[in-house]
Protein backbone atom coordinates (compact mmCIF):
# COMPACT_ATOMS: atom_id res chain seq x y z
CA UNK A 1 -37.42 21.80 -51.30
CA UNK A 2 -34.27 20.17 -50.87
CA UNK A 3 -32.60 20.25 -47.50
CA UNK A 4 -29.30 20.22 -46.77
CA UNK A 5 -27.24 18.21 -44.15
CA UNK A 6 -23.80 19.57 -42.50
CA UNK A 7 -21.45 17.43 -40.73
CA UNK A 8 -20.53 18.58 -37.35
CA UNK A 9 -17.45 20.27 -36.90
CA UNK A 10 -13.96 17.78 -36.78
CA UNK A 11 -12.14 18.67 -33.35
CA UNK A 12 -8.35 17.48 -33.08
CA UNK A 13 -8.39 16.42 -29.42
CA UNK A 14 -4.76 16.09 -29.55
CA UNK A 15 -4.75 19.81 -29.94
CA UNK A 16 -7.62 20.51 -27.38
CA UNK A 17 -6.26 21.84 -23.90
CA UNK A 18 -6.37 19.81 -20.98
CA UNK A 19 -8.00 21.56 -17.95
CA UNK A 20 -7.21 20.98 -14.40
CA UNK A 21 -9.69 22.48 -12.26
CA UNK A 22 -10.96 19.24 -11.09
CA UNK A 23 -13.45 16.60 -12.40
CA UNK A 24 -12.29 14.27 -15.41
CA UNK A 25 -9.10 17.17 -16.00
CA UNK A 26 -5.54 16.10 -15.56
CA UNK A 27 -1.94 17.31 -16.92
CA UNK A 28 -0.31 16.07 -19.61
CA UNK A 29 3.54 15.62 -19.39
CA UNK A 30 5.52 18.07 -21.42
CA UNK A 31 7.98 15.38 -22.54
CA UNK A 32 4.10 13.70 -24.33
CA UNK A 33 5.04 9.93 -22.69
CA UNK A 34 2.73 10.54 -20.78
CA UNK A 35 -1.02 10.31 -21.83
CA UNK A 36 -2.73 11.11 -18.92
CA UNK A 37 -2.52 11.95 -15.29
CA UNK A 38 -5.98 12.69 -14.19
CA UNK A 39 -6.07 15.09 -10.74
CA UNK A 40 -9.79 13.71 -9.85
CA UNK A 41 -10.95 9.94 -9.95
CA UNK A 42 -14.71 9.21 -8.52
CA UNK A 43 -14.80 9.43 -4.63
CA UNK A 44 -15.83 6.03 -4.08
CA UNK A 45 -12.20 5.13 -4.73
CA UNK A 46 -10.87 7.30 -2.06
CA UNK A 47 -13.44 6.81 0.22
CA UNK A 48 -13.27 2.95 -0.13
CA UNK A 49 -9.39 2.92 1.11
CA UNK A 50 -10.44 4.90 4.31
CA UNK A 51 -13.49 2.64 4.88
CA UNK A 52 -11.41 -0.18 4.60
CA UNK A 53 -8.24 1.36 6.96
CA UNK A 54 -11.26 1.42 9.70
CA UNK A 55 -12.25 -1.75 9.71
CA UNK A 56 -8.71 -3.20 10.02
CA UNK A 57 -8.54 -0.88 12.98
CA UNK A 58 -11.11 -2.47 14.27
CA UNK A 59 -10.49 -5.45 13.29
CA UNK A 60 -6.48 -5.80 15.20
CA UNK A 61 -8.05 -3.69 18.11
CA UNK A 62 -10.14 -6.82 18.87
CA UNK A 63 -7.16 -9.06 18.76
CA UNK A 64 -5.28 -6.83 21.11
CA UNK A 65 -7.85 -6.81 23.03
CA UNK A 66 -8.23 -10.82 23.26
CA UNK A 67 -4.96 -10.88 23.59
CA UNK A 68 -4.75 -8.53 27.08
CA UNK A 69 -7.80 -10.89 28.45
CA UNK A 70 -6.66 -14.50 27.11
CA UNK A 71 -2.76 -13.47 28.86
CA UNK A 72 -4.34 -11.78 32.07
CA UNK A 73 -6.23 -15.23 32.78
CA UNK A 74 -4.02 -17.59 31.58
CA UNK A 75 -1.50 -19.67 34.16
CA UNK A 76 -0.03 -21.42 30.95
CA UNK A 77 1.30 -17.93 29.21
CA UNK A 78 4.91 -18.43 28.15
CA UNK A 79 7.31 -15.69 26.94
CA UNK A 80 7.87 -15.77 23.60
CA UNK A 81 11.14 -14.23 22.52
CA UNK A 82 10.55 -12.56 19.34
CA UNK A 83 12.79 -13.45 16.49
CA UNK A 84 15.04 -10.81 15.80
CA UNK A 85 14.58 -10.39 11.70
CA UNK A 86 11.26 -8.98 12.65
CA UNK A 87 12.97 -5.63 13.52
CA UNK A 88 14.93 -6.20 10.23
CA UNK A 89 11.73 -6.62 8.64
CA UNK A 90 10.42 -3.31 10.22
CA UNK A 91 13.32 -1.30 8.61
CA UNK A 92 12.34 -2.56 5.53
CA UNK A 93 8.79 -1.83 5.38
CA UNK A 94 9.78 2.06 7.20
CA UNK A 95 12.07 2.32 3.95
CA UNK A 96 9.62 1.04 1.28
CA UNK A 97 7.24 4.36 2.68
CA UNK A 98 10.30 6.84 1.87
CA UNK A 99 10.58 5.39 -1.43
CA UNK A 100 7.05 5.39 -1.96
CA UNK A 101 6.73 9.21 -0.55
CA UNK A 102 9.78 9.30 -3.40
CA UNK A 103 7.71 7.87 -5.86
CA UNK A 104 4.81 10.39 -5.99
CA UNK A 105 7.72 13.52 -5.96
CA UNK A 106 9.04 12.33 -8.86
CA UNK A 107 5.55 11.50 -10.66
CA UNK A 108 4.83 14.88 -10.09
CA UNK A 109 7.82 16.17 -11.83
CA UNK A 110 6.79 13.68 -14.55
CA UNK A 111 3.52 15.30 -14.33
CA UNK A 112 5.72 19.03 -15.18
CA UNK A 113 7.87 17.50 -18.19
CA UNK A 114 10.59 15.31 -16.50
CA UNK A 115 11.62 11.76 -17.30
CA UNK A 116 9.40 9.09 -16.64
CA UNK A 117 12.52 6.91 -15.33
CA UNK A 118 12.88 8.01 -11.77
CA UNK A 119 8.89 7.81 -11.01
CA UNK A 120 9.41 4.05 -12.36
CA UNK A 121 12.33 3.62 -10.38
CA UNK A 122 11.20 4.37 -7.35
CA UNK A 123 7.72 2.51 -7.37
CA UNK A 124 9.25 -0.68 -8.49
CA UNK A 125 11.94 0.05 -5.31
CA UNK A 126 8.84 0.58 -3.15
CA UNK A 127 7.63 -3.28 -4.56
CA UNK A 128 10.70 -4.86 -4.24
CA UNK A 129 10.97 -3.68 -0.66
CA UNK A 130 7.65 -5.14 -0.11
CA UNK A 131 8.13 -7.70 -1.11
CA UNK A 132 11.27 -8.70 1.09
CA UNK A 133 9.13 -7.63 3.73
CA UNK A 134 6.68 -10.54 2.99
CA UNK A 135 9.65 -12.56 2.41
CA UNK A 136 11.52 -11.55 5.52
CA UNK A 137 8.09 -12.61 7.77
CA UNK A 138 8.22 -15.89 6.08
CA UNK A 139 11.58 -16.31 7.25
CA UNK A 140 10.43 -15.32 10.69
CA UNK A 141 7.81 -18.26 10.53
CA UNK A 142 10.39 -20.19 9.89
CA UNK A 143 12.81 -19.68 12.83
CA UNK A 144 9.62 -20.18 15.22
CA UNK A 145 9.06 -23.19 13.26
CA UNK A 146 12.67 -23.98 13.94
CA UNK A 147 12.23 -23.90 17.78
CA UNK A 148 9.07 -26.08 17.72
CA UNK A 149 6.75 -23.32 18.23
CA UNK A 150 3.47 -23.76 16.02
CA UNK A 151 0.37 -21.78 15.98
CA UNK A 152 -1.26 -24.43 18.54
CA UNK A 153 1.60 -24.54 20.46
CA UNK A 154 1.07 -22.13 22.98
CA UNK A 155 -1.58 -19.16 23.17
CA UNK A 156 1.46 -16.52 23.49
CA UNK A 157 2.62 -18.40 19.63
CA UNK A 158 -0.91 -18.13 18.31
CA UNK A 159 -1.82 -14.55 18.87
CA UNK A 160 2.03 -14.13 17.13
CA UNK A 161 0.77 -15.82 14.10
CA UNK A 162 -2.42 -14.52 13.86
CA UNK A 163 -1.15 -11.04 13.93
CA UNK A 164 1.86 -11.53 11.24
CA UNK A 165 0.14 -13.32 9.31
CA UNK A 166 -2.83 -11.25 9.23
CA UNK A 167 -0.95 -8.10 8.47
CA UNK A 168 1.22 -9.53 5.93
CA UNK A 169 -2.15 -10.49 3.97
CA UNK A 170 -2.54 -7.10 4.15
CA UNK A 171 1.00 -6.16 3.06
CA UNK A 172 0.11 -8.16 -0.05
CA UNK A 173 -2.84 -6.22 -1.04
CA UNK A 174 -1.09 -3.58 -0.61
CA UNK A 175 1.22 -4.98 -3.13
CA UNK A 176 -1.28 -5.66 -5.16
CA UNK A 177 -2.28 -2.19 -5.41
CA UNK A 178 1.22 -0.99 -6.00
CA UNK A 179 1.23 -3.25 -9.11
CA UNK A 180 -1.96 -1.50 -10.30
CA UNK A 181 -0.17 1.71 -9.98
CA UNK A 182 3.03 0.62 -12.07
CA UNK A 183 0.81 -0.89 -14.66
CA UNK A 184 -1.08 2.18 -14.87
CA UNK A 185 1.69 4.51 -15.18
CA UNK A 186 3.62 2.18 -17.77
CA UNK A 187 0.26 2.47 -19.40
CA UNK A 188 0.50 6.55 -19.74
CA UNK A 189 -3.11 6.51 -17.39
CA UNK A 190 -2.63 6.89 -13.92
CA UNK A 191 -4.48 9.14 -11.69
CA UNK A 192 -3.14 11.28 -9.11
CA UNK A 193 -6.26 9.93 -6.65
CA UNK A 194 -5.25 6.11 -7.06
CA UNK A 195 -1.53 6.86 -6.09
CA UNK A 196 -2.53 9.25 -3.11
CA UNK A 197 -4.96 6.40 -2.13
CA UNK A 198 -2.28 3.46 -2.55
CA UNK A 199 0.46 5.74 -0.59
CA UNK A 200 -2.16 6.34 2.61
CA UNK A 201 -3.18 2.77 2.91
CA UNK A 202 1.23 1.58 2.45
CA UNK A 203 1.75 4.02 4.72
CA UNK A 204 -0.75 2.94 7.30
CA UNK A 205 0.71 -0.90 6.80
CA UNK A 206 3.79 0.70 8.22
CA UNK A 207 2.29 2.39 11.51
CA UNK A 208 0.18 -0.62 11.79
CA UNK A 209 2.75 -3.02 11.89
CA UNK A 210 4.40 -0.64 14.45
CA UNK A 211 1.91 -1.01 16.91
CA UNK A 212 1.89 -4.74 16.11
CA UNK A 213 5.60 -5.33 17.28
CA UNK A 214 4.96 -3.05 20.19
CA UNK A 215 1.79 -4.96 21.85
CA UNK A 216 4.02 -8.50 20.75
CA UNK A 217 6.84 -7.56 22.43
CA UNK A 218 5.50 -6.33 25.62
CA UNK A 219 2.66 -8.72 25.71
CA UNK A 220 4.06 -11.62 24.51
């Protein structure tokens, strides 16, 4: 007896509805640039971002508190007068996290049908500004440099350097993440998570540099 074989049933996954009540769903743009905006990525991701914003706590609370010991027992502490594009520097990075926080607004109206120009506008502003962050701490360097002061100069200029430099290697990750996120949306792909997770760690750049400028400038 013969037997007969069926093919399984054709489905048009352009047609198919996208749910988004969690795991792999996401929304799809009414204006149809956009492929894909997933609401969920695996936890790790998130998780990883928080794991790693604790041990940089960590990590600076052990040079502040080196610093407090090394200055309380030190006869050959100097004041260092901080250079003053470092508070030009901190305007910048305080404006890259409104255009950042601008950013993910306008993704989400991307996410309900809108253009997909103002999202990219505002998360290439958010890399340019970061950039002339970086830039502006080089240029900081520089004007220490300028006045003969080198990381072995004096204890008060190491801890300075250590710290800037330090945090602006973390600026650049952070930079480094924000061109994952342009290339992903450019790409029609990114997920909500990886934005949310790129904003909290920019945004806690900004707070940490904050308490960076405060313990250099009344410690230092």
């Amino acid at each position: 007896m013969a037997t007969t074989i069926h093919e399984p049933p054709k489905i048009d996954l352009t047609q198919a509805p996208i749910s988004t009540s969690g795991g792999g769903g996401g929304f799809a743009a009414a204006g149809g640039d956009l492929k894909l905006l997933s609401t969920y990525s695996p936890p790790p991701a998130t998780t990883a971002v928080w794991v790693g914003i604790a041990a940089i706590t960590m990590s600076f609370i052990a040079f502040t508190s080196a610093l407090i010991v090394r200055k309380g027992g030190a006869p050959d502490w100097k004041h260092l007068v901080l250079p003053p594009i470092l508070y030009w520097n901190t305007a910048v990075l305080l404006a890259s996290s409104f255009t950042l926080e601008g950013a993910r607004k306008q993704v989400g109206a991307y996410m309900r049908g809108a253009t997909a120009a103002k999202s990219a506008f505002w998360l290439h502003a958010t890399l340019g500004l970061g950039l002339l962050f970086v830039a502006g701490q080089y240029l900081a360097w520089l004007q220490l440099r300028a006045q003969g002061l080198y990381v072995a100069t004096s204890p008060n200029s190491s801890f300075f350097y250590v710290f800037t430099v330090i945090h602006a290697l973390h600026v650049l990750g952070g930079l480094l993440g924000l061109g994952y996120v342009i290339r992903r949306f450019h790409a029609g792909v990114l997920r909500k998570s990886t934005l949310d997770a790129t904003s909290h760690y920019w945004h806690f750049m900004d707070v940490l540099w904050l308490y960076l400028l405060f313990v250099l400038w009344s410690k230092i």
